[in-house]
Protein backbone atom coordinates (compact mmCIF):
# COMPACT_ATOMS: atom_id res chain seq x y z
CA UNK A 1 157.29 88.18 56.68
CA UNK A 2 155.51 86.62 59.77
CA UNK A 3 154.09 89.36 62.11
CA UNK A 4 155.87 88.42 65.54
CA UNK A 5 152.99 87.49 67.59
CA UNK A 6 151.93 89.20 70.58
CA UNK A 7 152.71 87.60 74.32
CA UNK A 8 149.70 86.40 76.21
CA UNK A 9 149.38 88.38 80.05
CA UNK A 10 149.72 84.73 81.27
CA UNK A 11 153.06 84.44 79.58
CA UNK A 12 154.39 88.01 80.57
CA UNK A 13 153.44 86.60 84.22
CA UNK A 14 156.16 83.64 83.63
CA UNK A 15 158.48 85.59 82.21
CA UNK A 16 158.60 88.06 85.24
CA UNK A 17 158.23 85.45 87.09
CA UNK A 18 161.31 83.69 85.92
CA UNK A 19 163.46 87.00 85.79
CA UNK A 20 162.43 88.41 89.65
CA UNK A 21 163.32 84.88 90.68
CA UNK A 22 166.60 84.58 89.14
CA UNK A 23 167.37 88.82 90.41
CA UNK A 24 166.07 87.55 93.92
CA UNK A 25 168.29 84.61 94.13
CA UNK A 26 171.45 86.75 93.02
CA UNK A 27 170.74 89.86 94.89
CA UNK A 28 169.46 88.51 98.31
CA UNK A 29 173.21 86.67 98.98
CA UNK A 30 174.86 89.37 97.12
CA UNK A 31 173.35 92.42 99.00
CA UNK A 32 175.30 92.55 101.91
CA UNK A 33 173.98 92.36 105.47
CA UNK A 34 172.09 94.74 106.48
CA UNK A 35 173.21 97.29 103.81
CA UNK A 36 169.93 97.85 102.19
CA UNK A 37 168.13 101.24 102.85
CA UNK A 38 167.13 100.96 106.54
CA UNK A 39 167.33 97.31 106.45
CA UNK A 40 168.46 96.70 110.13
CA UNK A 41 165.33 99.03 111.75
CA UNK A 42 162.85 96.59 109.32
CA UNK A 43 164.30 93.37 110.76
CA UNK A 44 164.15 94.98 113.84
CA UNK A 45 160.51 95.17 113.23
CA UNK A 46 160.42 91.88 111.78
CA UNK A 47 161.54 90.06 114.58
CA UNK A 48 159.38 92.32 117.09
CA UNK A 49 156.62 90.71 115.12
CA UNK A 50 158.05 86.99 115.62
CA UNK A 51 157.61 87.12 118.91
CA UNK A 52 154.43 88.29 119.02
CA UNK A 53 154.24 92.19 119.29
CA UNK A 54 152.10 93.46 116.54
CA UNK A 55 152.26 96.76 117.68
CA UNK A 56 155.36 99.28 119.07
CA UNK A 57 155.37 100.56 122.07
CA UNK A 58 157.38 102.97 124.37
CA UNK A 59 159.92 101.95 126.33
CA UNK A 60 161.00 102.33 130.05
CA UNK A 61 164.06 104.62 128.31
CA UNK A 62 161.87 106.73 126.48
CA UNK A 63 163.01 104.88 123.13
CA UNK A 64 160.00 103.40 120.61
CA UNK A 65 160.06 99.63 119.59
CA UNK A 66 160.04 96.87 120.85
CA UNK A 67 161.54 92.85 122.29
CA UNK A 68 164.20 91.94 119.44
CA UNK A 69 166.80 89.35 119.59
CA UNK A 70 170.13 90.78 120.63
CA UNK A 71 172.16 89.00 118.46
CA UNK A 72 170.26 91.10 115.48
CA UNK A 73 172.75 93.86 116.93
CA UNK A 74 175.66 92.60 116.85
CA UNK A 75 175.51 90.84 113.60
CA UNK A 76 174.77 94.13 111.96
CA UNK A 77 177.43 96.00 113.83
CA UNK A 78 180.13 93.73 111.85
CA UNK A 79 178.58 95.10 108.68
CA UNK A 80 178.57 99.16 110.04
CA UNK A 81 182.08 100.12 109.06
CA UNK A 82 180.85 99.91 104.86
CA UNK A 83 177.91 101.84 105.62
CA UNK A 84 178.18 105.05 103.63
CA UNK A 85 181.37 104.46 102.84
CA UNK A 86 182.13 103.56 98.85
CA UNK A 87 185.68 102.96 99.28
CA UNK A 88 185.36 100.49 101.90
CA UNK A 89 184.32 96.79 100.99
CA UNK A 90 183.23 93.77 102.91
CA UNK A 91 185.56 91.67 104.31
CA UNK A 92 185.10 87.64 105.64
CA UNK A 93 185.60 88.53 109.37
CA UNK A 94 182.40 90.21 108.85
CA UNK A 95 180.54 87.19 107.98
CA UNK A 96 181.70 85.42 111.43
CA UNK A 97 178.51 83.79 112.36
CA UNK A 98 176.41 84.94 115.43
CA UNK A 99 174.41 83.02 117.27
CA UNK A 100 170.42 83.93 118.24
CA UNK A 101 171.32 85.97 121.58
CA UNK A 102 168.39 86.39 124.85
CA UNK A 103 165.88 88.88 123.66
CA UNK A 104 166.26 92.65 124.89
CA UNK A 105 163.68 95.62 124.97
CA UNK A 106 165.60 98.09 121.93
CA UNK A 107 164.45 101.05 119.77
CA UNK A 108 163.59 101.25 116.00
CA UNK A 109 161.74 104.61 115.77
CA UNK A 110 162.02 104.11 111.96
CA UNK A 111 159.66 101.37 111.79
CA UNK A 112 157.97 100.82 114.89
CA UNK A 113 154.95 102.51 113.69
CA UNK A 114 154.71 100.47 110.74
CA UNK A 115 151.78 97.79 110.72
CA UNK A 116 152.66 93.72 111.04
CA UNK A 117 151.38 92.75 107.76
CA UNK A 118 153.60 92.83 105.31
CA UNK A 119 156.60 91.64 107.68
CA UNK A 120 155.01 87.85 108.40
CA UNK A 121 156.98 86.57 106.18
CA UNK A 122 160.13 87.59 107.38
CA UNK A 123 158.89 87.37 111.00
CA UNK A 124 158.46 83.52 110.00
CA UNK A 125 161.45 82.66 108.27
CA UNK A 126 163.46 84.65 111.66
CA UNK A 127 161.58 82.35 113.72
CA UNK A 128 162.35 79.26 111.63
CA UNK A 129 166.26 80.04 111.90
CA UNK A 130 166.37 81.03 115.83
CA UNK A 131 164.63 77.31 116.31
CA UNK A 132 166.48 75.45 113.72
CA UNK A 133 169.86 77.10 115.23
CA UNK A 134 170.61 78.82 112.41
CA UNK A 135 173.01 81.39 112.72
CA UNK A 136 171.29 85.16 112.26
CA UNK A 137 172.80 85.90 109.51
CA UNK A 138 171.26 82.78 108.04
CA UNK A 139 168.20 84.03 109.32
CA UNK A 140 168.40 87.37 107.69
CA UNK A 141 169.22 85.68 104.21
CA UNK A 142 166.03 83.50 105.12
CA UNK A 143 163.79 86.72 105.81
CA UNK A 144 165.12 88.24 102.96
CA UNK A 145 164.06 85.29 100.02
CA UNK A 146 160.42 84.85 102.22
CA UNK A 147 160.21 88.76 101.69
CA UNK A 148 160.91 88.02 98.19
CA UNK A 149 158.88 84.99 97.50
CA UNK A 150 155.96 86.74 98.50
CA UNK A 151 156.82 89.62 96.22
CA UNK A 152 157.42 87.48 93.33
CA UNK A 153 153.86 85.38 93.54
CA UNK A 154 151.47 88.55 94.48
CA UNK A 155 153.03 90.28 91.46
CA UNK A 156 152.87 86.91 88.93
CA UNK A 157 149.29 86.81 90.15
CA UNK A 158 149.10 90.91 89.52
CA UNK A 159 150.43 90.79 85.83
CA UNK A 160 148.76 87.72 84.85
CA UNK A 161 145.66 89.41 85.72
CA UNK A 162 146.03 92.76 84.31
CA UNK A 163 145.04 92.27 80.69
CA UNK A 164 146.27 95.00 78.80
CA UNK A 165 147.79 96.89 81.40
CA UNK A 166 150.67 93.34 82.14
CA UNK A 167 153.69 95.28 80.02
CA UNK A 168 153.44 97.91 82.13
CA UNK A 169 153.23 96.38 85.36
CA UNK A 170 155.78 94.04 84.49
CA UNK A 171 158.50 97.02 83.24
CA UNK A 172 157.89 99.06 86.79
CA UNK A 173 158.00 95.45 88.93
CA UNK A 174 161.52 94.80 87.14
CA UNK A 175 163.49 97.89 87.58
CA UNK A 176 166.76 97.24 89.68
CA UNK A 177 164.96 99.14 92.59
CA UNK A 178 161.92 97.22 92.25
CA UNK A 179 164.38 94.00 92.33
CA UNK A 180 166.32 95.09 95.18
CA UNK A 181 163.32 95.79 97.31
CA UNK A 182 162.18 92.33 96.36
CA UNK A 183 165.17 91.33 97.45
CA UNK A 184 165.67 93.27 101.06
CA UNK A 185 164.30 92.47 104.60
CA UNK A 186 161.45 95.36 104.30
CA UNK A 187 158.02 96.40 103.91
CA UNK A 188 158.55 97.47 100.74
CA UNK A 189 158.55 94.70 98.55
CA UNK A 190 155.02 93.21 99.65
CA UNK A 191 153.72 96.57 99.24
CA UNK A 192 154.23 97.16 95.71
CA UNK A 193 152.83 93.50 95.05
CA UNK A 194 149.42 94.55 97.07
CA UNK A 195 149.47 97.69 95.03
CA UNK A 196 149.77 95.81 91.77
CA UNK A 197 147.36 93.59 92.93
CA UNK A 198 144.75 96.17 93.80
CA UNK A 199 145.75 97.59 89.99
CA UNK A 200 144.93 94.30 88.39
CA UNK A 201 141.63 93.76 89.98
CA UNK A 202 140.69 97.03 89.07
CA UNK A 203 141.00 96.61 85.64
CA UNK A 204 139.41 92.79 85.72
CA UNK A 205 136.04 94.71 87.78
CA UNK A 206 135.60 97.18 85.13
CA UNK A 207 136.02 95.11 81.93
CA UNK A 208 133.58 92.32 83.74
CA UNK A 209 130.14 92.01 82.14
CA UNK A 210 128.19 90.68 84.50
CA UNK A 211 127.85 92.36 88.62
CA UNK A 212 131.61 91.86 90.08
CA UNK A 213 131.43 89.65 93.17
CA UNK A 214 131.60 91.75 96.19
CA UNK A 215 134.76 89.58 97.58
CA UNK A 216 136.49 90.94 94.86
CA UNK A 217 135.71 94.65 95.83
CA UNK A 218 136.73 93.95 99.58
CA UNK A 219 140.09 92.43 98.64
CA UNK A 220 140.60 95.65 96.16
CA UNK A 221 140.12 97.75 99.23
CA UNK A 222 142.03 95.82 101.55
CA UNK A 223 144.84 95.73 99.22
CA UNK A 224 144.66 99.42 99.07
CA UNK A 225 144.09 100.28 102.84
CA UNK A 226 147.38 97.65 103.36
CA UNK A 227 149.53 100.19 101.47
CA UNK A 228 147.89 103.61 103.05
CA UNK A 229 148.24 101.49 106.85
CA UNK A 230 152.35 101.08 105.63
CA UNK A 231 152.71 104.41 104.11
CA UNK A 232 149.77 106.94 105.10
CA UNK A 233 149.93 109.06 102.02
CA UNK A 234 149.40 106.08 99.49
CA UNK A 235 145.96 106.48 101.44
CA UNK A 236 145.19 108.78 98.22
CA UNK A 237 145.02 105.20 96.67
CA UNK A 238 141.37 105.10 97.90
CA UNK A 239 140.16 106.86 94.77
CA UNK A 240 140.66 104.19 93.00
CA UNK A 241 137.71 102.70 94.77
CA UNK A 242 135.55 105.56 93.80
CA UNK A 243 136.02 104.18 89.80
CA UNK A 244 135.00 100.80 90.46
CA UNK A 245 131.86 99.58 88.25
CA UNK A 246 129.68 99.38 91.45
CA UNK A 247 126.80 100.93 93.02
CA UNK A 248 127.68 104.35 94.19
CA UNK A 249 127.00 103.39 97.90
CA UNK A 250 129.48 100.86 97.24
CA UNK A 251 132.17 102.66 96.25
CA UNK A 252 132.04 105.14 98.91
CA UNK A 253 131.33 102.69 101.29
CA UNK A 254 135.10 101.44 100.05
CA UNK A 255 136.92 104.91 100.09
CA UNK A 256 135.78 105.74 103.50
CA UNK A 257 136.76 102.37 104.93
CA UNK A 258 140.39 102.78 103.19
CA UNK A 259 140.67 106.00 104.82
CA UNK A 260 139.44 104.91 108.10
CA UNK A 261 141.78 102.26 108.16
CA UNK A 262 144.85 104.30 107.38
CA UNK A 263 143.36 106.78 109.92
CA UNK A 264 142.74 104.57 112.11
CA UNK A 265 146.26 102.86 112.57
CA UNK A 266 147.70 106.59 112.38
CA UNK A 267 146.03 107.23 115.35
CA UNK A 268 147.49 103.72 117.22
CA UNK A 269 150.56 104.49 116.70
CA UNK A 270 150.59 108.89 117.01
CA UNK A 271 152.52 108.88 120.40
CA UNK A 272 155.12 106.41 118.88
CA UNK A 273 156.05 109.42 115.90
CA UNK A 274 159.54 110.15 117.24
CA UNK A 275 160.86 113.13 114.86
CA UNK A 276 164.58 113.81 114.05
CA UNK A 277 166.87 115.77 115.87
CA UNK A 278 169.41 117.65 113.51
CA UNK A 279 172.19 119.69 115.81
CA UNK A 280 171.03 123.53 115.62
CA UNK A 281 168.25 122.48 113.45
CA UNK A 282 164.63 121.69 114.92
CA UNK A 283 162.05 119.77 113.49
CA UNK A 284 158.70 121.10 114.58
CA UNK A 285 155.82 120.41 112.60
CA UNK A 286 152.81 122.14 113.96
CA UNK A 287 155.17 125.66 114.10
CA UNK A 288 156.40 124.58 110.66
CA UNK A 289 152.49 124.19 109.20
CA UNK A 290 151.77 127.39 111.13
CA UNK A 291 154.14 129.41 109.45
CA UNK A 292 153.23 127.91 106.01
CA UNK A 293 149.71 128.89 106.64
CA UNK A 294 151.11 132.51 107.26
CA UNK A 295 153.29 132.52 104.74
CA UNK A 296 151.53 130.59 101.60
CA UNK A 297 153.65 132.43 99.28
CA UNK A 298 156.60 130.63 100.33
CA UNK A 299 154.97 127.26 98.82
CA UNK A 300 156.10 127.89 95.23
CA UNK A 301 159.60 128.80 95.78
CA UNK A 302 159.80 126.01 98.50
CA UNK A 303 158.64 123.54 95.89
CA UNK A 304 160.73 125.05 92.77
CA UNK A 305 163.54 124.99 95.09
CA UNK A 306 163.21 121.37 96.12
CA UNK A 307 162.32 120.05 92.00
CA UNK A 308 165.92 122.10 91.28
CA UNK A 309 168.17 120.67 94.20
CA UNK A 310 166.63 117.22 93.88
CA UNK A 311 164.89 115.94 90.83
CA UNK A 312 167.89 114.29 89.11
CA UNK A 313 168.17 112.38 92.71
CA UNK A 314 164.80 110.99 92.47
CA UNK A 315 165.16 110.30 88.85
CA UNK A 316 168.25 107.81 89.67
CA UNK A 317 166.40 106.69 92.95
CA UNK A 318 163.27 105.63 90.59
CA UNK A 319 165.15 103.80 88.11
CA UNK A 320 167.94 101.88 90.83
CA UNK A 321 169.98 103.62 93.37
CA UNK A 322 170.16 100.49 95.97
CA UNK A 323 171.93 100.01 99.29
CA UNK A 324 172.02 103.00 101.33
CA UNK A 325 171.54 105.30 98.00
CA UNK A 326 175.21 104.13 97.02
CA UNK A 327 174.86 101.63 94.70
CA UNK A 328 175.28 103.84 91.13
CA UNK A 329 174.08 102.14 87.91
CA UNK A 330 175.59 103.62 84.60
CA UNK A 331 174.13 106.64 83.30
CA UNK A 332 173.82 105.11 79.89
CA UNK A 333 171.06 102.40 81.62
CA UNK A 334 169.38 104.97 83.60
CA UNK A 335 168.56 106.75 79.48
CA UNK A 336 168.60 103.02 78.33
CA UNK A 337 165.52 102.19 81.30
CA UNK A 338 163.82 105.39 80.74
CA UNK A 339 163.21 104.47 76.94
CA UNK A 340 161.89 100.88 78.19
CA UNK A 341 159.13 102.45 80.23
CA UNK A 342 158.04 104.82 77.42
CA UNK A 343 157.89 101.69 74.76
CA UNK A 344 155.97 99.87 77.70
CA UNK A 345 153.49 102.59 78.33
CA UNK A 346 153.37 102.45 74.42
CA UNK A 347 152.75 98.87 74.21
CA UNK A 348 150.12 99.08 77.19
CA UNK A 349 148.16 101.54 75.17
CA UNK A 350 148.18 99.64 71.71
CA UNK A 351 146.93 96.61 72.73
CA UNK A 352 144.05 97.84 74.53
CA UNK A 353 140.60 99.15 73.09
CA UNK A 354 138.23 101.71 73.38
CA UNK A 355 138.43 105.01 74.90
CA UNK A 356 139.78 105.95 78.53
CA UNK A 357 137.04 105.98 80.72
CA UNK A 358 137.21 109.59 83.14
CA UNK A 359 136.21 107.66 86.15
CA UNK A 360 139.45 105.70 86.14
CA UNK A 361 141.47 108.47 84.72
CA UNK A 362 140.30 111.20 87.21
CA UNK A 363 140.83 108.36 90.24
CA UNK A 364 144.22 107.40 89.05
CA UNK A 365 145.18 111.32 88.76
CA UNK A 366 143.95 112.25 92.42
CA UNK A 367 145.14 109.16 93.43
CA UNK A 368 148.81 109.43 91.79
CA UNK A 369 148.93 113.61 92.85
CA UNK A 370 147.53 113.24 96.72
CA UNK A 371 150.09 110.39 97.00
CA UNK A 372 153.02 112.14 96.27
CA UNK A 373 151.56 115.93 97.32
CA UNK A 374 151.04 113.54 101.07
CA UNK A 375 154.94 111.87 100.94
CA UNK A 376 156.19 116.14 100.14
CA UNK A 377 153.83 117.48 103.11
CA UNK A 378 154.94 114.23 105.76
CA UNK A 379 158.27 114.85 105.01
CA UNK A 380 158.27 118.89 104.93
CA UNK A 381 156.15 118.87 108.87
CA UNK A 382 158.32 115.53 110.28
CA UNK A 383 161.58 115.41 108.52
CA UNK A 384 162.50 119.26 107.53
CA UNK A 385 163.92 121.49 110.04
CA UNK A 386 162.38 124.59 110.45
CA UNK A 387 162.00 127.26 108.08
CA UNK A 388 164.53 124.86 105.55
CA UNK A 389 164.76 126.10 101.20
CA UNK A 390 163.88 123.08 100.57
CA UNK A 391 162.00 120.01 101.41
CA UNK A 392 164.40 116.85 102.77
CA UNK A 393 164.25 112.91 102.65
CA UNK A 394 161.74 112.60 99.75
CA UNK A 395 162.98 109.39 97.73
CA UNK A 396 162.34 108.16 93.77
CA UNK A 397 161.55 104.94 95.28
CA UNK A 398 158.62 106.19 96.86
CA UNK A 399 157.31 106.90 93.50
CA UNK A 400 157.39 103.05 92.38
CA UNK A 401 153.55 102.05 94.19
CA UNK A 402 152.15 105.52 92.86
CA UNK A 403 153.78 104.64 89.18
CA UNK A 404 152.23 101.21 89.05
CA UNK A 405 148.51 102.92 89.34
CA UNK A 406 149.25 104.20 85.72
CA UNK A 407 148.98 101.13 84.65
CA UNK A 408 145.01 101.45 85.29
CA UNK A 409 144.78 105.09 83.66
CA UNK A 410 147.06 103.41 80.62
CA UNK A 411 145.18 100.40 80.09
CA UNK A 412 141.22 99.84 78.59
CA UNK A 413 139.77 96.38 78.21
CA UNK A 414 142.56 94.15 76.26
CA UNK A 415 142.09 93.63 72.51
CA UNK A 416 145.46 91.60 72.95
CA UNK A 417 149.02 92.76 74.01
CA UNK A 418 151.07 94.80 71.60
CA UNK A 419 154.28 93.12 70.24
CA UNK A 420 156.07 96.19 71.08
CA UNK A 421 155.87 94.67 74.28
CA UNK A 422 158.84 91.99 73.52
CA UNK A 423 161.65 94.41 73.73
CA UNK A 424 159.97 95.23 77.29
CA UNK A 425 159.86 91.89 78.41
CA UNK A 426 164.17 91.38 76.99
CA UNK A 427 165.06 94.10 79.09
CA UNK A 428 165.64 92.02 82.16
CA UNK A 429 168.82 90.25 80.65
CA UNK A 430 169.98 94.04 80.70
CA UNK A 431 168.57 95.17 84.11
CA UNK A 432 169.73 91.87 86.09
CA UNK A 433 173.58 91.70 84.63
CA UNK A 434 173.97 95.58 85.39
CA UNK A 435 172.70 95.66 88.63
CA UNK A 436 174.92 92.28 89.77
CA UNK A 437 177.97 94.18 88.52
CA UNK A 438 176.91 97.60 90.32
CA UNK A 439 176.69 95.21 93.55
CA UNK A 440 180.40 93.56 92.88
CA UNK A 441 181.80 96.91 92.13
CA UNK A 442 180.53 98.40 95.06
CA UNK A 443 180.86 96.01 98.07
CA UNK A 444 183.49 93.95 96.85
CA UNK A 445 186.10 95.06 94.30
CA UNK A 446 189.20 96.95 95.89
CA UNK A 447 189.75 100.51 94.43
């Protein structure tokens, strides 16, 4: 019998490329308005950034954010009465178009502090709509599939690069969360591509035999310092510059300008930090680090506590939980995706060659363990009231960026891509179908 031969990284590219198109061009209608996971405060920021405010500031009423078009409000009030509400579903009065409205100073404390970069493309396609006279829900739909564009060519460029590390890449990139982030008005999306990026090129530097150009290293670190500037604790990505096959000046040269960078915007942006007010419940961080320094017993039970009362949550949040954490996939494809991801890390370590190297293994560790250690300790000081059993707002799709650096820890120059990496690359036609009916059940089947 014919051995089944094994799929070029070039041809895993197409194939993801073909399935995240398809997912984006069901989901982005299909999602509606507004109902992804803080999807209003991003095109908030979004449109901020169309008209020309790169960075948040404070307002006359005290409120964080900045100009955004007023008809952004009201379009996404028609959708509020479904928000966190299963039993409710969409009805057509909702979709009553609104027209672009005069522009009004408003708040967004959720995202004003994020950076411009990864919004231009749904800052452009806003703009495009107001001037074509498009309605904004139009526009939103328009933000949405630029969001997802982007997504979909830096992470065909990121798995067609990646050699031996492609099936892995390409399993993470295509999990329903993956595809509804693709697929929402956010940050998020653009982010995982830079971070699969930055993976790929990593990989490509070390297995190059002659001296890697130094553009390549600068894009590698400004890949990396775009995803610690969106989410400071992916900063820990920087030790992935600290493996690169360079001269030692060089790679340090690289960390420190990651971190400065993700310092550096921090430090913008500090007095915008607006923290969460919970009735009878303060959120304090310097008295809440102060008593933790005190008190350093209390870290163990405060993180057994919060792995007991949460990890199933983050285990359904990695795999899909879309919308505002209300879409539910069937448990049999959350057991059904978990197996995928062990035959892709499978595949990604049978078609590659030679031993690990400890450079990349020891950056990829720190790298993956300060990143998540940095999302616990942001959300314990900001986001946990006081003196709390547990450690609040932590999310399994914050795990997605952080999960695609094993891909450079899994993968060693390519001897050629396992076939075990076919059943990987079929799992789509599972993934998509599910995730459409999750959507349908959800939104817009009566009980």
């Amino acid at each position: 019998m014919q051995r089944l031969p094994a799929p070029s990284p070039r041809l895993i590219a197409a194939i993801y490329a073909l399935f995240a198109t398809i997912a984006l061009l069901l989901t982005a209608p299909a999602m509606p308005p507004f109902q992804n996971t803080d999807e209003f405060a991003h095109a908030l920021r979004a449109d901020a950034v169309s008209h020309g405010e790169a960075i948040s500031r404070r307002l006359p009423d005290g409120q964080v954010g900045g100009r955004i078009d007023h008809g952004l409000a009201a379009a996404s009030a028609q959708f509020d009465p479904i928000r966190f509400h299963r039993e409710r579903k969409v009805t057509r009065p909702m979709y009553a178009p609104v027209p672009w409205l005069p522009l009004v100073p408003a708040g967004f404390p959720n995202t004003a502090v994020y950076p411009p970069f990864f919004y231009i493309p749904a800052a452009l396609a806003l703009f495009a709509a107001r001037h074509l006279h498009l309605s904004v829900l139009h526009g939103l739909l328009a933000a949405r599939l630029a969001t997802g564009a982007i997504t979909i060519a830096g992470s065909t460029a990121a798995i067609a690069l990646a050699e031996g590390a492609a099936p892995w890449l390409f399993a993470i990139l295509l999990l329903p969360m993956s595809i509804a982030l693709t697929a929402a008005l956010s940050q998020d999306g653009p982010m995982l591509a830079a971070t699969a990026l930055a993976v790929s090129l990593c990989l490509r530097l070390r297995a190059a035999p002659a001296p890697p150009a130094r553009g390549l290293i600068i894009l590698v670190c400004a890949l990396l310092a775009l995803a610690g500037m969106a989410r400071p604790p992916y900063a820990a990505f920087a030790c992935l510059a600290l493996a690169l096959p360079v001269r030692p000046a060089w790679r340090w040269t690289g960390f420190a300008a990651i971190l400065l960078a993700t310092a550096l915007w921090a430090a913008i942006n500090a007095h915008l930090v607006v923290l969460p007010q919970f009735p009878g419940r303060p959120v304090d961080p310097y008295t809440q680090l102060l008593h933790l320094l005190r008190h350093p017993a209390r870290l163990w039970p405060l993180l057994a506590n919060t792995w007991a009362t949460y990890h199933h949550f983050w285990k359904l949040g990695f795999i899909g939980m879309p919308g505002w954490l209300d879409v539910d996939l069937p448990p049999q494809y959350h057991a059904a995706a978990w197996a995928m991801l062990a035959l892709a890390a499978a595949a990604t370590l049978a078609g590659t060659r030679g031993r690990p190297r400890p450079a990349m293994l020891g950056a990829v560790a720190v790298a993956v363990l300060g990143a998540v250690a940095g999302m616990a300790a942001i959300q314990y000081l900001t986001w946990t009231p006081l003196d709390a059993a547990v450690i609040d707002g932590l999310q399994g799709r914050y795990c997605l960026a952080p999960a695609l650096l094993l891909g450079a820890a899994l993968a060693r120059p390519a001897l050629r891509p396992s076939p075990l990496t076919w059943p990987v690359l079929i799992f789509p036609v599972l993934s998509i179908p599910v995730l459409m009916h999750a959507l349908v059940v959800r939104y817009y089947l009566a009980p």
